[in-house]
Protein backbone atom coordinates (compact mmCIF):
# COMPACT_ATOMS: atom_id res chain seq x y z
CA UNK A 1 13.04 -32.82 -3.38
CA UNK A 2 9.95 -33.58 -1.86
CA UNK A 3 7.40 -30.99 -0.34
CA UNK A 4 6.23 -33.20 2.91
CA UNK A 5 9.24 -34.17 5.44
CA UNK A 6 7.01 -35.37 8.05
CA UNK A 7 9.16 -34.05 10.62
CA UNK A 8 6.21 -31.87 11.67
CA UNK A 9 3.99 -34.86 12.13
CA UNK A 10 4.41 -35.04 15.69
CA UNK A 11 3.38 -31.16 16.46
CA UNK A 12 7.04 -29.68 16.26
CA UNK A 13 8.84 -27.63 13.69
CA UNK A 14 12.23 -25.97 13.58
CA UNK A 15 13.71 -21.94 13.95
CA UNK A 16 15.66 -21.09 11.11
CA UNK A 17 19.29 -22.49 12.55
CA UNK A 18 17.86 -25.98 13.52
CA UNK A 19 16.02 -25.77 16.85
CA UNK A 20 12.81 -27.57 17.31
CA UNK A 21 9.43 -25.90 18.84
CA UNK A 22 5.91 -26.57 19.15
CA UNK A 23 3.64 -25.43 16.02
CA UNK A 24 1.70 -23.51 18.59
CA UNK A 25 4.81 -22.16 20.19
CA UNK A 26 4.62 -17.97 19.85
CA UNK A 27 6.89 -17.16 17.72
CA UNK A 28 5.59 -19.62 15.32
CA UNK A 29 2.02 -17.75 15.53
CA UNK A 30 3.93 -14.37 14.90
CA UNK A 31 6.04 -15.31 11.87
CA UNK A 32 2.71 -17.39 10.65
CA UNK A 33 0.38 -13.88 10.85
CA UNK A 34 3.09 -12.00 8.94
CA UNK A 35 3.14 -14.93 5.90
CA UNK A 36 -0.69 -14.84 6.32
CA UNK A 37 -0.87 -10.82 5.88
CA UNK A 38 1.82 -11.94 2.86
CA UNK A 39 -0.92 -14.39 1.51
CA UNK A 40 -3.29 -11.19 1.74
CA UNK A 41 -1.21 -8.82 -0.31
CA UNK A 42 -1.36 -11.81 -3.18
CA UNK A 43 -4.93 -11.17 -3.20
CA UNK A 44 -4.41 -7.62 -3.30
CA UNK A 45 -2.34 -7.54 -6.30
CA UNK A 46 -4.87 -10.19 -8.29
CA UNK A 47 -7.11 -7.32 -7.64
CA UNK A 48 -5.29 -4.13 -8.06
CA UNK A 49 -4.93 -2.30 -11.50
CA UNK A 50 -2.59 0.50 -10.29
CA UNK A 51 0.69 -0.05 -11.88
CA UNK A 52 2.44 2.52 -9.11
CA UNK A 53 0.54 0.57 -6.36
CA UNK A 54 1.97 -2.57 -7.95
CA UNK A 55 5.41 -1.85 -7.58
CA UNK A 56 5.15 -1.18 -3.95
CA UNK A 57 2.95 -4.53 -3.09
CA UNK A 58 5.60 -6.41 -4.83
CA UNK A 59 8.36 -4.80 -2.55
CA UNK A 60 6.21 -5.45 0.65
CA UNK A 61 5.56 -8.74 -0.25
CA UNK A 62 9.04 -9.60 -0.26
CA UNK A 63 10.35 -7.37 2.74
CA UNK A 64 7.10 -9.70 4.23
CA UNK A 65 9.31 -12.51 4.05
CA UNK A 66 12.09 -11.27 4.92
CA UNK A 67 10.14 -9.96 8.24
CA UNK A 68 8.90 -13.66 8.45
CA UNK A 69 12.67 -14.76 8.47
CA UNK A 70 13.88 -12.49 10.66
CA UNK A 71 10.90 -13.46 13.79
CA UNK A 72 12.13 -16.67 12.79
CA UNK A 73 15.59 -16.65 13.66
CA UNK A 74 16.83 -15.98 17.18
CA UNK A 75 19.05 -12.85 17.62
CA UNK A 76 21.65 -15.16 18.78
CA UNK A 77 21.42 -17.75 15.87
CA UNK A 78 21.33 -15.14 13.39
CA UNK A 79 24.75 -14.28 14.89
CA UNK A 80 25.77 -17.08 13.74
CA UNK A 81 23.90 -17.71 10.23
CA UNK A 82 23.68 -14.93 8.00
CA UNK A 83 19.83 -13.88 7.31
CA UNK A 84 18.01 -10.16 6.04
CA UNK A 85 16.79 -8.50 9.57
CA UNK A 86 14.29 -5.87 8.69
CA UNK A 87 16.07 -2.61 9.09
CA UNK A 88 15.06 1.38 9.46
CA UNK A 89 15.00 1.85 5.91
CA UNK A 90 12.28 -0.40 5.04
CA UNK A 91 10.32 2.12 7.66
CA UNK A 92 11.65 4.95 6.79
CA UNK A 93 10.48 3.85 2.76
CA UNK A 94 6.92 3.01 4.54
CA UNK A 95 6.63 6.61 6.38
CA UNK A 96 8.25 8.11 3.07
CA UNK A 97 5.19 6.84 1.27
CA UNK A 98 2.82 7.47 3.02
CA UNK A 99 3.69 11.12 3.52
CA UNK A 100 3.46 11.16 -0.09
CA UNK A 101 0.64 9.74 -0.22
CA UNK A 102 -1.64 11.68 2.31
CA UNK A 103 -0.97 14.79 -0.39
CA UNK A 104 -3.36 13.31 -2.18
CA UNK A 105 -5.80 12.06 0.05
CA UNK A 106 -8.51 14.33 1.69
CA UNK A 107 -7.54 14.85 5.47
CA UNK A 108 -10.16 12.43 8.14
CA UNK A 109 -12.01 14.29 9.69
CA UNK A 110 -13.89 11.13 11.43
CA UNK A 111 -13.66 7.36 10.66
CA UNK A 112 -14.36 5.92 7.82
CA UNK A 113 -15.84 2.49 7.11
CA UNK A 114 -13.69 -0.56 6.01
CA UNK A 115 -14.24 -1.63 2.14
CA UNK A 116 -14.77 0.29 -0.78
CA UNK A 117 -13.39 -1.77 -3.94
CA UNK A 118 -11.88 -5.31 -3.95
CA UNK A 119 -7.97 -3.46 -3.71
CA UNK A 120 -9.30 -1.37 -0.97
CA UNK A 121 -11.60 -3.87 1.04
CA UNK A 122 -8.59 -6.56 0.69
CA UNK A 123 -6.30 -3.80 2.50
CA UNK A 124 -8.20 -3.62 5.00
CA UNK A 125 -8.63 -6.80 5.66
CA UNK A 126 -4.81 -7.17 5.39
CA UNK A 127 -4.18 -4.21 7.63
CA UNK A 128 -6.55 -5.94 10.68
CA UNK A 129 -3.99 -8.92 10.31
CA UNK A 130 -0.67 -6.24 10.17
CA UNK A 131 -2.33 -5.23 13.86
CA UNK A 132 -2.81 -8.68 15.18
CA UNK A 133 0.53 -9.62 13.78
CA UNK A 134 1.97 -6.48 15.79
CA UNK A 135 0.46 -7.85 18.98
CA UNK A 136 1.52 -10.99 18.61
CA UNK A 137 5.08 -9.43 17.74
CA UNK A 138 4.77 -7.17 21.18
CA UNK A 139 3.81 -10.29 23.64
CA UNK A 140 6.58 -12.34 22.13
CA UNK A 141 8.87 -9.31 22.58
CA UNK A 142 7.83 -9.90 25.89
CA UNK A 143 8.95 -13.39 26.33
CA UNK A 144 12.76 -13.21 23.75
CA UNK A 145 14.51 -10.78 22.15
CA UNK A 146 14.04 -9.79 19.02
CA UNK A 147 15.24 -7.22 16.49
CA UNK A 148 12.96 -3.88 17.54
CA UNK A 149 12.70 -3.10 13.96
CA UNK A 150 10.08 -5.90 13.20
CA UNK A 151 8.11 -4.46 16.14
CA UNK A 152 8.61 -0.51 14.09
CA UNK A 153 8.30 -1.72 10.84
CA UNK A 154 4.35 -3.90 11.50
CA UNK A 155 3.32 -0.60 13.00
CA UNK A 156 4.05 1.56 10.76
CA UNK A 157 3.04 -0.99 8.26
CA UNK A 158 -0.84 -1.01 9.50
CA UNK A 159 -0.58 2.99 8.87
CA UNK A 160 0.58 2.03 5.10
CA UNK A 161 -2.23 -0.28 4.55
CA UNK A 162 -4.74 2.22 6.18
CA UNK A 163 -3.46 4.88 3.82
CA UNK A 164 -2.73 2.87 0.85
CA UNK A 165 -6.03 1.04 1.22
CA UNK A 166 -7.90 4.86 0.68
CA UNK A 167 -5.16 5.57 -2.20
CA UNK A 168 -6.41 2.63 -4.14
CA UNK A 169 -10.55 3.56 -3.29
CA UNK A 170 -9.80 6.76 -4.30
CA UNK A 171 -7.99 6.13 -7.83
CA UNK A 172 -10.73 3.68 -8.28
CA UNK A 173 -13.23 6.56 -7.90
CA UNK A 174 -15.06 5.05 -5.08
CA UNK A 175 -15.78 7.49 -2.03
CA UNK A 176 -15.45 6.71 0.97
CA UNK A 177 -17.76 5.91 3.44
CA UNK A 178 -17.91 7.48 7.08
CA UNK A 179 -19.10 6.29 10.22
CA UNK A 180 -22.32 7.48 11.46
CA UNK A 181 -22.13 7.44 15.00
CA UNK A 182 -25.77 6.26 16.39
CA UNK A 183 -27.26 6.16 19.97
């Protein structure tokens, strides 16, 4: 099987179930943030030396695509063929974790800077593209309907790569760096 099909040539592209859009049509732009925040956690895990942490990027990487398959596909098509929608227990696993997590974190007390070491720095960077994938996720929400779980599970998402971004600083030994508010 080839890679190229050159059915895209002429600016179009088709929803899982067959129908054709425009490359720049919305929900093309949503499902395309959420397999560029999937390109992201790659990096992460070339960079990452935490064995637990591995486990759990693996896990998100693939719940990644099934969020990416799930924008994809209509509600109404996916009636019809039979696809993984991102469901409350791939939040409730994110909230579970992070819960867990935050025991071993000092608590904020003001904002901290974005970085820290490569695994860290990367998760930040991923969790700025979580939030513009959310946005993109709410306008389209705006326009079709979609399953409100991909909507739940970005957010709460962002607040996993915020957290899990200052677990991996912090088992690296690097301390974090706060905001110094100037005027």
């Amino acid at each position: 099987m080839k890679i190229y099909t050159k059915t895209g040539d002429e600016g179009q592209t088709s929803l899982y179930g067959g129908q054709r859009v425009q490359k720049s049509n919305l929900r093309i732009d949503t499902y395309g943030t959420v397999d560029e925040l999937n390109s992201l956690i790659g990096i992460v895990r070339v960079y990452n030396k935490d064995k637990e942490l591995e486990q759990k990027f693996f896990r998100l990487q693939n719940e990644l695509f099934n969020l990416g398959a799930d924008l994809a596909t209509p509600l109404e098509t996916g009636k019809i063929l039979k696809i993984i929608r991102i469901a409350e227990a791939e939040i409730l696993a994110l909230e579970q974790e992070i819960d867990f997590w935050e025991t071993e974190l000092e608590p904020l007390k003001t904002f901290i800077l974005p970085g820290g070491t490569e695994t860290g720095a990367f998760l930040n960077l991923a969790r700025t593209v979580c939030r513009r994938a959310e946005r993109l996720t709410v306008e389209l929400t705006g326009l079709e309907e979609l399953n409100p779980c991909c909507l739940k599970f970005l957010n709460r998402l962002s607040d996993w790569l915020f957290v899990v971004s200052r677990i991996a600083n912090k088992r690296e030994n690097f301390n974090e760096t706060k905001w110094q508010v100037s005027f």
